[in-house]
PDB file of N, CA and C in Angstrom:
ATOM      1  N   UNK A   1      84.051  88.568  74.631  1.00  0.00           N
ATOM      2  CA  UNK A   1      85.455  88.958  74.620  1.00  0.00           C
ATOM      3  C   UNK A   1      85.579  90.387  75.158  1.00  0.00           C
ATOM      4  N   UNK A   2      86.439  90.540  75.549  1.00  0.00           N
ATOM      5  CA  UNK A   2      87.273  91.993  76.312  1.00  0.00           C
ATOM      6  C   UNK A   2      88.173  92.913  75.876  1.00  0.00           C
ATOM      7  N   UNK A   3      88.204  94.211  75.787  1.00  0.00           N
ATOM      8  CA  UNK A   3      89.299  95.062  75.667  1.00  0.00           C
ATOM      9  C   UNK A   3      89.448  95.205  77.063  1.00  0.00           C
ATOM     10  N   UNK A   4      90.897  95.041  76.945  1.00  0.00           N
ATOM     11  CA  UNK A   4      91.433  95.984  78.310  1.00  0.00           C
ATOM     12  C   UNK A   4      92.261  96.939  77.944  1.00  0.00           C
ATOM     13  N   UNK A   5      92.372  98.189  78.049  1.00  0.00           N
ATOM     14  CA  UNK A   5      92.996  99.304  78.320  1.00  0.00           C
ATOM     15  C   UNK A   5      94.199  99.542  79.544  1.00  0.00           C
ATOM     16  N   UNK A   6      95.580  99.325  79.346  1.00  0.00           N
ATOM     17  CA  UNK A   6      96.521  99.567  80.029  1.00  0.00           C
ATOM     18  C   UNK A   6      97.229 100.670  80.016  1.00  0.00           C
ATOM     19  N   UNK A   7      97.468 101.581  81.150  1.00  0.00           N
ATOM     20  CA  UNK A   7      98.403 102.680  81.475  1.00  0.00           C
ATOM     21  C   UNK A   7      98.925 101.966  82.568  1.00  0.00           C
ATOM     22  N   UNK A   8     100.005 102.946  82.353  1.00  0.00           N
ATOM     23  CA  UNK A   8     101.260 102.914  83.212  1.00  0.00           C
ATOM     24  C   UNK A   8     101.785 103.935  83.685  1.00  0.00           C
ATOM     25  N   UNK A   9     102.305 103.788  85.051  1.00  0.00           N
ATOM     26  CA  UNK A   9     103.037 104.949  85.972  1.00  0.00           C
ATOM     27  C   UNK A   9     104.237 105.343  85.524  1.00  0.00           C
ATOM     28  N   UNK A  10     104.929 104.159  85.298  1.00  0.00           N
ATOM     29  CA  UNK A  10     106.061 103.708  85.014  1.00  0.00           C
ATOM     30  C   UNK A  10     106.766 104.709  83.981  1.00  0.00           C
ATOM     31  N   UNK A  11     107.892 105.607  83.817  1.00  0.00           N
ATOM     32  CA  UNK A  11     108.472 106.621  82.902  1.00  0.00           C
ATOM     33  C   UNK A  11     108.704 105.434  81.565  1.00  0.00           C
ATOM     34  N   UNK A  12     108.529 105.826  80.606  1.00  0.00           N
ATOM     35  CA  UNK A  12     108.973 105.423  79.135  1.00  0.00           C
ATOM     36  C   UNK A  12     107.832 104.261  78.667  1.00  0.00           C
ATOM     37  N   UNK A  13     106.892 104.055  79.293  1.00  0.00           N
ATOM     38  CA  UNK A  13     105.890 102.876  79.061  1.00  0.00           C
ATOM     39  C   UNK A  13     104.954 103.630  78.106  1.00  0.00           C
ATOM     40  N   UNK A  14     104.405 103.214  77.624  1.00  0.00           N
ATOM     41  CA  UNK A  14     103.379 103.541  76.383  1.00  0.00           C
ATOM     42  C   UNK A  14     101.941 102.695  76.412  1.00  0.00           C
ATOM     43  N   UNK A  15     100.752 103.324  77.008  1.00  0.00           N
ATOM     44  CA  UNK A  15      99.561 102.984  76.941  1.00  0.00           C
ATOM     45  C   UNK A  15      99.363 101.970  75.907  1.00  0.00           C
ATOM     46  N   UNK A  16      98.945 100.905  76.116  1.00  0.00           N
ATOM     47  CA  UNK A  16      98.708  99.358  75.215  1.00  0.00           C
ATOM     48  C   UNK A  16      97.332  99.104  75.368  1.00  0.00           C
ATOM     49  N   UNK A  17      96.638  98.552  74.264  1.00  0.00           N
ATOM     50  CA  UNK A  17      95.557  98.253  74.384  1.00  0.00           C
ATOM     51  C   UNK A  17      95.452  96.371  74.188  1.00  0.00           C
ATOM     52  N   UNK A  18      94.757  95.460  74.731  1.00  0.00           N
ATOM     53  CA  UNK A  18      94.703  94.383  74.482  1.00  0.00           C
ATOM     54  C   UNK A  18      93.283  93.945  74.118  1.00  0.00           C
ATOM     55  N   UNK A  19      93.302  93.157  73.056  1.00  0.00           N
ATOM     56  CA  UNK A  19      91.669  93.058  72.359  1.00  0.00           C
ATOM     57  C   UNK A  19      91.489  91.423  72.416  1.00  0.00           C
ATOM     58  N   UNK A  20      90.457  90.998  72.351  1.00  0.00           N
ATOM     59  CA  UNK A  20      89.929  89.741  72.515  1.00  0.00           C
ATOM     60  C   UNK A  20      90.514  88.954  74.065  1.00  0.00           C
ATOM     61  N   UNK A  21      90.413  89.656  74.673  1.00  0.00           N
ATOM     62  CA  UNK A  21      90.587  89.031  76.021  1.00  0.00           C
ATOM     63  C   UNK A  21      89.255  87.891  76.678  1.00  0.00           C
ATOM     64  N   UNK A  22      89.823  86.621  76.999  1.00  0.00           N
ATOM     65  CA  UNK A  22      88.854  85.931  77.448  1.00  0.00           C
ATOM     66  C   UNK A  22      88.275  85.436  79.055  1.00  0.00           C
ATOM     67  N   UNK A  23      86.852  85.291  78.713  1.00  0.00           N
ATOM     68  CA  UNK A  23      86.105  85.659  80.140  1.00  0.00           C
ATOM     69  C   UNK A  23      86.496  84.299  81.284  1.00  0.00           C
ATOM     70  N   UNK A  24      86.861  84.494  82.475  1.00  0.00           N
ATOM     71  CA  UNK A  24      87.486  83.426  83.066  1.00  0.00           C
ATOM     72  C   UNK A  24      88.806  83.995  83.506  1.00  0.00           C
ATOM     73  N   UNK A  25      89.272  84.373  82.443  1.00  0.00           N
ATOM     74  CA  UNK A  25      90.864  84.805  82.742  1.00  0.00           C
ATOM     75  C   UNK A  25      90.957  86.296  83.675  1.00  0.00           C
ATOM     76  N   UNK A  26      91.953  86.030  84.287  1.00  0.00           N
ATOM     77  CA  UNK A  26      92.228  87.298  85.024  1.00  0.00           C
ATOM     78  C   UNK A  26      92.984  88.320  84.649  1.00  0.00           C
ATOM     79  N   UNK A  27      92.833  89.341  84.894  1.00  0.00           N
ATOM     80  CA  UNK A  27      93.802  90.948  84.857  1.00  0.00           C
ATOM     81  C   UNK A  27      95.383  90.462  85.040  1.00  0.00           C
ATOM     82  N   UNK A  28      95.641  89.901  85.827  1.00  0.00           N
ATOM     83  CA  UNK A  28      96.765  89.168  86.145  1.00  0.00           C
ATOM     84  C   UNK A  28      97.387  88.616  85.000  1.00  0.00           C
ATOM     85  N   UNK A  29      96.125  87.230  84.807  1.00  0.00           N
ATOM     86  CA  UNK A  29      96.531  86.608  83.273  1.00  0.00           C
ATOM     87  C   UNK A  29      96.451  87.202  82.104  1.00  0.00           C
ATOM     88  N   UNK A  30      95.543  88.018  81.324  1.00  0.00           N
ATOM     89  CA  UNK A  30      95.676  88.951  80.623  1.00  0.00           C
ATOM     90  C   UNK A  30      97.138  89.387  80.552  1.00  0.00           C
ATOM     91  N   UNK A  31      97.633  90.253  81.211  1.00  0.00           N
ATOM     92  CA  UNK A  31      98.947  91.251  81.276  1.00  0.00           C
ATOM     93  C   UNK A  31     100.201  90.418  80.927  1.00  0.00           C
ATOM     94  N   UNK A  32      99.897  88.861  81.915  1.00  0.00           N
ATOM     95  CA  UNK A  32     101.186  88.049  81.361  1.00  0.00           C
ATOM     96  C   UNK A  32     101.010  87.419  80.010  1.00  0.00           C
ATOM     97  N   UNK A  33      99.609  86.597  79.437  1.00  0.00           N
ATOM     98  CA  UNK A  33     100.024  86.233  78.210  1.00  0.00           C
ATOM     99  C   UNK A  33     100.300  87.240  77.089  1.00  0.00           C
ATOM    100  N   UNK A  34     100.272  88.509  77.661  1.00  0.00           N
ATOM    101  CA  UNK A  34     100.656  90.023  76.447  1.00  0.00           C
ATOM    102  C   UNK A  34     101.978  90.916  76.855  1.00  0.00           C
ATOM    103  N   UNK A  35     102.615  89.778  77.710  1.00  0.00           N
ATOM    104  CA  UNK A  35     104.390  90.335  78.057  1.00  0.00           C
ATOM    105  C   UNK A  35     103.917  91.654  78.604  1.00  0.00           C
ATOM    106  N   UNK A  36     103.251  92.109  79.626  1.00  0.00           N
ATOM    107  CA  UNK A  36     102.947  93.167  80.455  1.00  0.00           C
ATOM    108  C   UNK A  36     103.596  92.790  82.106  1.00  0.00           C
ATOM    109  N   UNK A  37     104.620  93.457  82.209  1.00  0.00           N
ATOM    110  CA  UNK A  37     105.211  93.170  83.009  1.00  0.00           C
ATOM    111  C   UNK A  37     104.531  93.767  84.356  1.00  0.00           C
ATOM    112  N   UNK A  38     103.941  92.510  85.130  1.00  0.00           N
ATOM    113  CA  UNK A  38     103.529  92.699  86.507  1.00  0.00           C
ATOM    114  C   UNK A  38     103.775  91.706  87.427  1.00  0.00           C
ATOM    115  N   UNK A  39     104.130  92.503  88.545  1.00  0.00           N
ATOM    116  CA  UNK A  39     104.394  91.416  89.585  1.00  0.00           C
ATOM    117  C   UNK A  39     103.628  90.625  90.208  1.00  0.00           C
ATOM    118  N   UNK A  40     103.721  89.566  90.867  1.00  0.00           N
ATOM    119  CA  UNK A  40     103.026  88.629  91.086  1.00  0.00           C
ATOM    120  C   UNK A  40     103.486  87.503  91.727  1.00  0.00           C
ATOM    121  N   UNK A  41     104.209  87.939  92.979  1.00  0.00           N
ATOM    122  CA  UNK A  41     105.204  87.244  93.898  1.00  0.00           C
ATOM    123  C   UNK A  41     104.302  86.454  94.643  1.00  0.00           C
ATOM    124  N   UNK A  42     102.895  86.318  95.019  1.00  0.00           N
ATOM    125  CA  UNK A  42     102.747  84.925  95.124  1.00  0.00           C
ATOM    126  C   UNK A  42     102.192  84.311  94.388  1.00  0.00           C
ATOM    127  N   UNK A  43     102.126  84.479  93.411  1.00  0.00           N
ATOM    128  CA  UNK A  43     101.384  83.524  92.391  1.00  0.00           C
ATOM    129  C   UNK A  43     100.318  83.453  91.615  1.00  0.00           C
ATOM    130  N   UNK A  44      99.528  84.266  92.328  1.00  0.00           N
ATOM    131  CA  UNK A  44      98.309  84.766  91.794  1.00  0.00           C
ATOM    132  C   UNK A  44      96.975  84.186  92.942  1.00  0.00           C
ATOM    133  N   UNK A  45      97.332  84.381  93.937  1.00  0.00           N
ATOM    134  CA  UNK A  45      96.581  83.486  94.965  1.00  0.00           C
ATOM    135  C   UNK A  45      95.838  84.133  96.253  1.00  0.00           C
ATOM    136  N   UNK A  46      95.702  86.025  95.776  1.00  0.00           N
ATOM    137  CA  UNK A  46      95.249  86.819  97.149  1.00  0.00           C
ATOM    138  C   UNK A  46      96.211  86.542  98.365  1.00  0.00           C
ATOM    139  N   UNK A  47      97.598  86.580  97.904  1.00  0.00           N
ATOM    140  CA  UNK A  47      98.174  85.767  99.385  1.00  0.00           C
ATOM    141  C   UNK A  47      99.409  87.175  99.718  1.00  0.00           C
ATOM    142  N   UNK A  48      98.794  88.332  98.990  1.00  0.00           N
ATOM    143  CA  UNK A  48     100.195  89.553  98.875  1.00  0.00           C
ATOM    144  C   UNK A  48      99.706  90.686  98.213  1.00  0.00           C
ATOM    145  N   UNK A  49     100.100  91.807  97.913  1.00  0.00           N
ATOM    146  CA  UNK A  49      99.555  92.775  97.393  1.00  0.00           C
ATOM    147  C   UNK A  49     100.604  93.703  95.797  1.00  0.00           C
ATOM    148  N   UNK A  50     101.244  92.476  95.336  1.00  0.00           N
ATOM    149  CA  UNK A  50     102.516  93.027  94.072  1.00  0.00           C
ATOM    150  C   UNK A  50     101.941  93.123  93.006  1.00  0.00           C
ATOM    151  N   UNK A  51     100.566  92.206  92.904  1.00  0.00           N
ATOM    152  CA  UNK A  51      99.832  92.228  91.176  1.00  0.00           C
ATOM    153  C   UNK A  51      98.623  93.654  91.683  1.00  0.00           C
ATOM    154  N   UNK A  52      98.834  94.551  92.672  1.00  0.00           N
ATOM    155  CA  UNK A  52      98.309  95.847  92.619  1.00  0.00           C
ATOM    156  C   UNK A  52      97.729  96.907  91.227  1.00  0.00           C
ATOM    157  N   UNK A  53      96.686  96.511  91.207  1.00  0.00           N
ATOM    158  CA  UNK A  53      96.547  97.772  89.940  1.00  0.00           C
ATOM    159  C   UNK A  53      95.752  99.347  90.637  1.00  0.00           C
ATOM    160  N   UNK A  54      95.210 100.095  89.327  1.00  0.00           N
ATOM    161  CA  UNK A  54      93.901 100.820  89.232  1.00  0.00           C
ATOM    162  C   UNK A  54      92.520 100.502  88.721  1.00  0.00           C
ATOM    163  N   UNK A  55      92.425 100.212  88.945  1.00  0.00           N
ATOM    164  CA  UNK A  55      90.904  99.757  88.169  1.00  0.00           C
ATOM    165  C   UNK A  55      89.899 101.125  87.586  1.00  0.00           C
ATOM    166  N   UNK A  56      90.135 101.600  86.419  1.00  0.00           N
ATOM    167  CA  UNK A  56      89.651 103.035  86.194  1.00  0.00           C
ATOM    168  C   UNK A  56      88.035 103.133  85.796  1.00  0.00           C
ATOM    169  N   UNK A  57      87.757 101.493  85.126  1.00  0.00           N
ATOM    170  CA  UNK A  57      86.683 101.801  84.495  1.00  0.00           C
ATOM    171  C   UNK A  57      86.402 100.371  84.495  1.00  0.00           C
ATOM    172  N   UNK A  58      85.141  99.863  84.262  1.00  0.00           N
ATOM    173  CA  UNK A  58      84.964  98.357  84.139  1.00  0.00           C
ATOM    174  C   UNK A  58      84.753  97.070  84.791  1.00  0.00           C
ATOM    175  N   UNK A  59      84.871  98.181  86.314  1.00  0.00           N
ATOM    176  CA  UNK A  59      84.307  97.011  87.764  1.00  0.00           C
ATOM    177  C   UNK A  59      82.979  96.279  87.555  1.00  0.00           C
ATOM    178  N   UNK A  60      81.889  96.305  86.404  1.00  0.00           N
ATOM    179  CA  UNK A  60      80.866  95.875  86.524  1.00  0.00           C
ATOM    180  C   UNK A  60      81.518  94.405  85.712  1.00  0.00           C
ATOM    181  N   UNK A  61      82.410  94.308  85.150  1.00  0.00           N
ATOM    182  CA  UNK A  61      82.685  92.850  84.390  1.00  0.00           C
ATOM    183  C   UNK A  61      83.460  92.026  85.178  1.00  0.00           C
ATOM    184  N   UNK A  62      83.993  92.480  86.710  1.00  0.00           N
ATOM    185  CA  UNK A  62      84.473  91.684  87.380  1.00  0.00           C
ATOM    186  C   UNK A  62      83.658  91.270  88.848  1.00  0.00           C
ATOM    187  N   UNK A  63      84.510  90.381  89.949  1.00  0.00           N
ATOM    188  CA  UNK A  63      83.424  90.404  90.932  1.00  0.00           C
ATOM    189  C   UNK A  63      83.886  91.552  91.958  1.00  0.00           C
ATOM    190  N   UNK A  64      83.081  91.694  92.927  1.00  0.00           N
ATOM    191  CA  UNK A  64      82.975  92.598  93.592  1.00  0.00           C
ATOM    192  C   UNK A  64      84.336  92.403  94.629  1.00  0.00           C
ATOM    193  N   UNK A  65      84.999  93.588  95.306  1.00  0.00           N
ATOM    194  CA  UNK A  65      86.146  93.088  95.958  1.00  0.00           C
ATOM    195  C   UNK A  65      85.612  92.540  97.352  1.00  0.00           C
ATOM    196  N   UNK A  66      86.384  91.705  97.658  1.00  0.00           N
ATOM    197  CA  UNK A  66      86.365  90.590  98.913  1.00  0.00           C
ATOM    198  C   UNK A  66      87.249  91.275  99.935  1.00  0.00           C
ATOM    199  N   UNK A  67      86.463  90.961 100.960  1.00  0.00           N
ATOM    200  CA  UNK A  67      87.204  91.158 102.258  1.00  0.00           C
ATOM    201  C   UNK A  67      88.820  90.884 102.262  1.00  0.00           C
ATOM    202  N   UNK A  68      88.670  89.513 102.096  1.00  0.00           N
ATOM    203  CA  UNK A  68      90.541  89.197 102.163  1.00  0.00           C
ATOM    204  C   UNK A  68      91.059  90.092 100.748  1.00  0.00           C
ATOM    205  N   UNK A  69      90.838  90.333 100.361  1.00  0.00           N
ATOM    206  CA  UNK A  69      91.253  91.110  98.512  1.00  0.00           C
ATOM    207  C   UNK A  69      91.629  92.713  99.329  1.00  0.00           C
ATOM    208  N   UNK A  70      90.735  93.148 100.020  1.00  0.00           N
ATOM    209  CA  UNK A  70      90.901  94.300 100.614  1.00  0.00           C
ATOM    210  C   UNK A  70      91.435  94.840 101.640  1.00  0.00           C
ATOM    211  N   UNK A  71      91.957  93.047 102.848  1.00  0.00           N
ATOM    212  CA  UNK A  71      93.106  93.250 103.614  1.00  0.00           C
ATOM    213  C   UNK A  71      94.184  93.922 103.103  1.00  0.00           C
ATOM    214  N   UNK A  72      95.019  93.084 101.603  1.00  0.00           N
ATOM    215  CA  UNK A  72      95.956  92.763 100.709  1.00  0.00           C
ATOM    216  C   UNK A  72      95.929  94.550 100.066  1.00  0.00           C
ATOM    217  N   UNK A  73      95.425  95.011  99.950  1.00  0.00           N
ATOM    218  CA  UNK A  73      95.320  96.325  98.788  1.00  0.00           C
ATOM    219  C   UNK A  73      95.686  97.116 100.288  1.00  0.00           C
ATOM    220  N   UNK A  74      95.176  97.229 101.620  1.00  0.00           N
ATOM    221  CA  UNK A  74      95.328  97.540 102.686  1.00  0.00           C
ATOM    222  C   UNK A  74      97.077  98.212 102.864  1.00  0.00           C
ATOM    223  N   UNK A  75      98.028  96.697 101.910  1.00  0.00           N
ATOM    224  CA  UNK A  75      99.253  96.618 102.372  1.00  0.00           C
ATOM    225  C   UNK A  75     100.088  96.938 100.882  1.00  0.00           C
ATOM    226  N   UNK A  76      99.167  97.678 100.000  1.00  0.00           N
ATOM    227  CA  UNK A  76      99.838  97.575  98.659  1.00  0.00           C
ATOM    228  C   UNK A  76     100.204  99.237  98.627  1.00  0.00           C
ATOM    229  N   UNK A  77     101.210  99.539  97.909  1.00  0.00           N
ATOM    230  CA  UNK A  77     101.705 100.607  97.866  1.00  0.00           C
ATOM    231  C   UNK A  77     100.650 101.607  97.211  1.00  0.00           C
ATOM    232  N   UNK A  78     100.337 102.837  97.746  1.00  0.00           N
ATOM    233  CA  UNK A  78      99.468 103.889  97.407  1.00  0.00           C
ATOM    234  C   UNK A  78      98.444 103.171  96.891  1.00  0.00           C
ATOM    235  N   UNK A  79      97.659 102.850  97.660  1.00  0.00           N
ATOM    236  CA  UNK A  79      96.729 102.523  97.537  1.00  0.00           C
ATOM    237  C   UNK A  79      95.199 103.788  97.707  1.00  0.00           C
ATOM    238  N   UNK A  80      94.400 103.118  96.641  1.00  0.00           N
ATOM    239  CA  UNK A  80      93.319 104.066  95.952  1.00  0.00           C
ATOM    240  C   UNK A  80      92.008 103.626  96.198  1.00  0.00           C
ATOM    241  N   UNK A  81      90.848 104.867  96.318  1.00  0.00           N
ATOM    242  CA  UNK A  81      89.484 103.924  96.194  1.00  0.00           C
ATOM    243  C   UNK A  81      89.197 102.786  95.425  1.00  0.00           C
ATOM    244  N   UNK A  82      90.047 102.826  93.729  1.00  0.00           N
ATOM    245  CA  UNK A  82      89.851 101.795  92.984  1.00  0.00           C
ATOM    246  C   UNK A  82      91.176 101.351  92.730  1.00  0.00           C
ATOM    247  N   UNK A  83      91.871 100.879  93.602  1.00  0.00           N
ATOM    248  CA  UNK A  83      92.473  99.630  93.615  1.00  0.00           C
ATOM    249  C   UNK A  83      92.071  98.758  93.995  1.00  0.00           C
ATOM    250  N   UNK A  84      92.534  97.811  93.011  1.00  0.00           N
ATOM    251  CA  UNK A  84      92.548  96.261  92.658  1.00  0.00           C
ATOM    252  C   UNK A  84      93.675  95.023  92.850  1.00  0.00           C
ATOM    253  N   UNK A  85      93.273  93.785  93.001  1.00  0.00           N
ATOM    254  CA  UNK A  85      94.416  93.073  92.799  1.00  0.00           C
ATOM    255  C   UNK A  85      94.358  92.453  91.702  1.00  0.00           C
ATOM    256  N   UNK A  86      95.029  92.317  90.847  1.00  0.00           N
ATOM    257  CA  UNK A  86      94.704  91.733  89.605  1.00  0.00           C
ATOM    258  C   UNK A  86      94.474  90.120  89.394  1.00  0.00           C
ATOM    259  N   UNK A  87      94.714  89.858  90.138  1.00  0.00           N
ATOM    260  CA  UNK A  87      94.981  88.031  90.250  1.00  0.00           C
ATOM    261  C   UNK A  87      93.285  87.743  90.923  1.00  0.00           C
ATOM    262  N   UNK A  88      92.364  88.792  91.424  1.00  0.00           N
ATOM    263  CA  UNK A  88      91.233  88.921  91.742  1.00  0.00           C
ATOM    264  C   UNK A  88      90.063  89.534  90.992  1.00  0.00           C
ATOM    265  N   UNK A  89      90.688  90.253  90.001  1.00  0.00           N
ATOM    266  CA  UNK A  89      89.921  90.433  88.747  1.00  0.00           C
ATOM    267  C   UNK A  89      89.914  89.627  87.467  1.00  0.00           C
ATOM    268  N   UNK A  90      88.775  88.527  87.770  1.00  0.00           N
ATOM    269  CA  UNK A  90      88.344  87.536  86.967  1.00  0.00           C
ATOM    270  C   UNK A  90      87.241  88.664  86.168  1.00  0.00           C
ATOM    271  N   UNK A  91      87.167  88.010  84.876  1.00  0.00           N
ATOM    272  CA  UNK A  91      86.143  88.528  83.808  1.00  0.00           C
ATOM    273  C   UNK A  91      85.277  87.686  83.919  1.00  0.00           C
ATOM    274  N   UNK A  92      83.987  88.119  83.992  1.00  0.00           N
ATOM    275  CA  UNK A  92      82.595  87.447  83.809  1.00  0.00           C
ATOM    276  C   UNK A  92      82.091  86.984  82.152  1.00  0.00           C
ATOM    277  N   UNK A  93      81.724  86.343  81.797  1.00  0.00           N
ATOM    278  CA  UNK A  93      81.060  85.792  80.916  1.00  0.00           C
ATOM    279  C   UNK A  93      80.615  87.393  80.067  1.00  0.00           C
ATOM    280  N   UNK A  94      80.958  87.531  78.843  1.00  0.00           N
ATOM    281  CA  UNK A  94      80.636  88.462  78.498  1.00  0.00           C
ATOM    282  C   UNK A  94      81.396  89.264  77.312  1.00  0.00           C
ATOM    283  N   UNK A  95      81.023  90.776  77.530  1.00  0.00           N
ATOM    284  CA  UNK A  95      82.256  91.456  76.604  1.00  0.00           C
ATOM    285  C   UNK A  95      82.025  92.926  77.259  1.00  0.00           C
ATOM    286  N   UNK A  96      83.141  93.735  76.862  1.00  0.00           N
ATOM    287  CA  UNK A  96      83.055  95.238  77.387  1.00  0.00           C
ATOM    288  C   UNK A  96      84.474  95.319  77.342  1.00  0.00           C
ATOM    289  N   UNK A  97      84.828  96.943  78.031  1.00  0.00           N
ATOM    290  CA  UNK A  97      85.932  97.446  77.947  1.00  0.00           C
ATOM    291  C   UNK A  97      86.206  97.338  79.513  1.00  0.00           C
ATOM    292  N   UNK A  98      87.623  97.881  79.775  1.00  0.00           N
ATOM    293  CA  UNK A  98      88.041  97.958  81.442  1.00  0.00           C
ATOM    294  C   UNK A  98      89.622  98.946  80.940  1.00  0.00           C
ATOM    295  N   UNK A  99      89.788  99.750  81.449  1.00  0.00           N
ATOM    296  CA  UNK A  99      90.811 100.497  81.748  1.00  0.00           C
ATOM    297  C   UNK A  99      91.485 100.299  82.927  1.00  0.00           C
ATOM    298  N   UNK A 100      92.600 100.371  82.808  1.00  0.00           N
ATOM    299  CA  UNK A 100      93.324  99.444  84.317  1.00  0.00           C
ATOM    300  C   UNK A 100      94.725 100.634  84.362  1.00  0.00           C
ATOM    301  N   UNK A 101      95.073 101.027  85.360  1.00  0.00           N
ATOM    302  CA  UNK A 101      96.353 101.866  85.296  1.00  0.00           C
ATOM    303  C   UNK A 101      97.610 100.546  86.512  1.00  0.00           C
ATOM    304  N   UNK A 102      98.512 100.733  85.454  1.00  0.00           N
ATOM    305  CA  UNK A 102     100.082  99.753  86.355  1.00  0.00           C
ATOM    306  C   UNK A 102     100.293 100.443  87.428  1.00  0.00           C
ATOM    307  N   UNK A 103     100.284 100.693  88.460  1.00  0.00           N
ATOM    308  CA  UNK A 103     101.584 101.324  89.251  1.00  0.00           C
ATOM    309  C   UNK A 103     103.146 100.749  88.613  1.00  0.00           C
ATOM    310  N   UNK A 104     104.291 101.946  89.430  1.00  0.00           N
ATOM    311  CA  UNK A 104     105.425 101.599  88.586  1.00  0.00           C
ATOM    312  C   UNK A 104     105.757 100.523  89.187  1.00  0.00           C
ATOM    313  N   UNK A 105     106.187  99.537  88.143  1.00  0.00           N
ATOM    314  CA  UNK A 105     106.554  98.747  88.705  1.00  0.00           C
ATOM    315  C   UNK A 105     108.229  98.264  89.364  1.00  0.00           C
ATOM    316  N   UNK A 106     109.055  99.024  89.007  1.00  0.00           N
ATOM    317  CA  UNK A 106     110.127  99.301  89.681  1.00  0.00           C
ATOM    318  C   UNK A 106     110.237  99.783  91.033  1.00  0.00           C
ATOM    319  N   UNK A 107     109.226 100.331  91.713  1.00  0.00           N
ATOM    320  CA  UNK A 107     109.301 100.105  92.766  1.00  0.00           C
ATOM    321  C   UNK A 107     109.381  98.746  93.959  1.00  0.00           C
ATOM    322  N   UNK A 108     108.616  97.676  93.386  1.00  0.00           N
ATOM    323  CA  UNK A 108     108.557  96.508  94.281  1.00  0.00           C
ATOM    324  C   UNK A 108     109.152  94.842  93.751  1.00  0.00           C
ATOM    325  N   UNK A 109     109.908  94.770  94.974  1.00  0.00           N
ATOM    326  CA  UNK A 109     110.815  93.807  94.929  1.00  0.00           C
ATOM    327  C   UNK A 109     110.245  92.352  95.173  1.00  0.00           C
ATOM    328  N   UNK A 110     110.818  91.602  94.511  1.00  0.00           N
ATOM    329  CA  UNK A 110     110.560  90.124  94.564  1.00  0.00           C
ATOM    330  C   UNK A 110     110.261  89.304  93.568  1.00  0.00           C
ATOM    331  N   UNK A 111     109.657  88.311  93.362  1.00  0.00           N
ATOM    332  CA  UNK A 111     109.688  87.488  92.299  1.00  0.00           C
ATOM    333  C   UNK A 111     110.342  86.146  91.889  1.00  0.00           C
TER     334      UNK A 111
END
């Protein structure tokens, strides 16, 4: 099982922690079954760059980023050495922590 550690850009949001997160599931999925509001205008399918995170800490429990994963972050707003797409950060079999920062999400449209 997983902690993930969430910050946010976003004004009035409040750092959340989520505990027993399971391995399989994604950063993506995580955030939605814990009402963490992230976008995710195509679906969760590497097909766009809206489920954009930070990835601060904890890249060893996911897989390594992919070429097409890194087109997509290419086209995502302020983009960082450790940005991520979240719909691409699957958890490995296991347990540990991961710190993840939101960009705001009021900036990007769709859904």
């Amino acid at each position: 099982m997983y902690t993930i550690n969430f910050k946010f850009e976003q004004k009035g949001l409040e750092p959340l922690t989520v505990e027993n997160c399971l391995p399989d599931d994604s950063i993506l999925e995580v955030a939605l079954k814990n009402n963490i509001h992230l976008h995710h205008n195509c679906g969760g399918v590497c097909a766009c760059s809206t489920c954009h995170i930070y990835l601060n800490s904890g890249e060893h429990h996911i897989e390594e980023l992919s070429d097409k994963e890194e087109d997509f972050i290419d086209r995502a707003r302020n983009p960082r050495i450790n940005s991520r797409l979240s719909c691409q950060c699957i958890l490995f079999d296991g347990s540990g922590t991961l710190d993840i920062t939101i960009p705001d999400q009021t900036l990007i449209h769709g859904e």
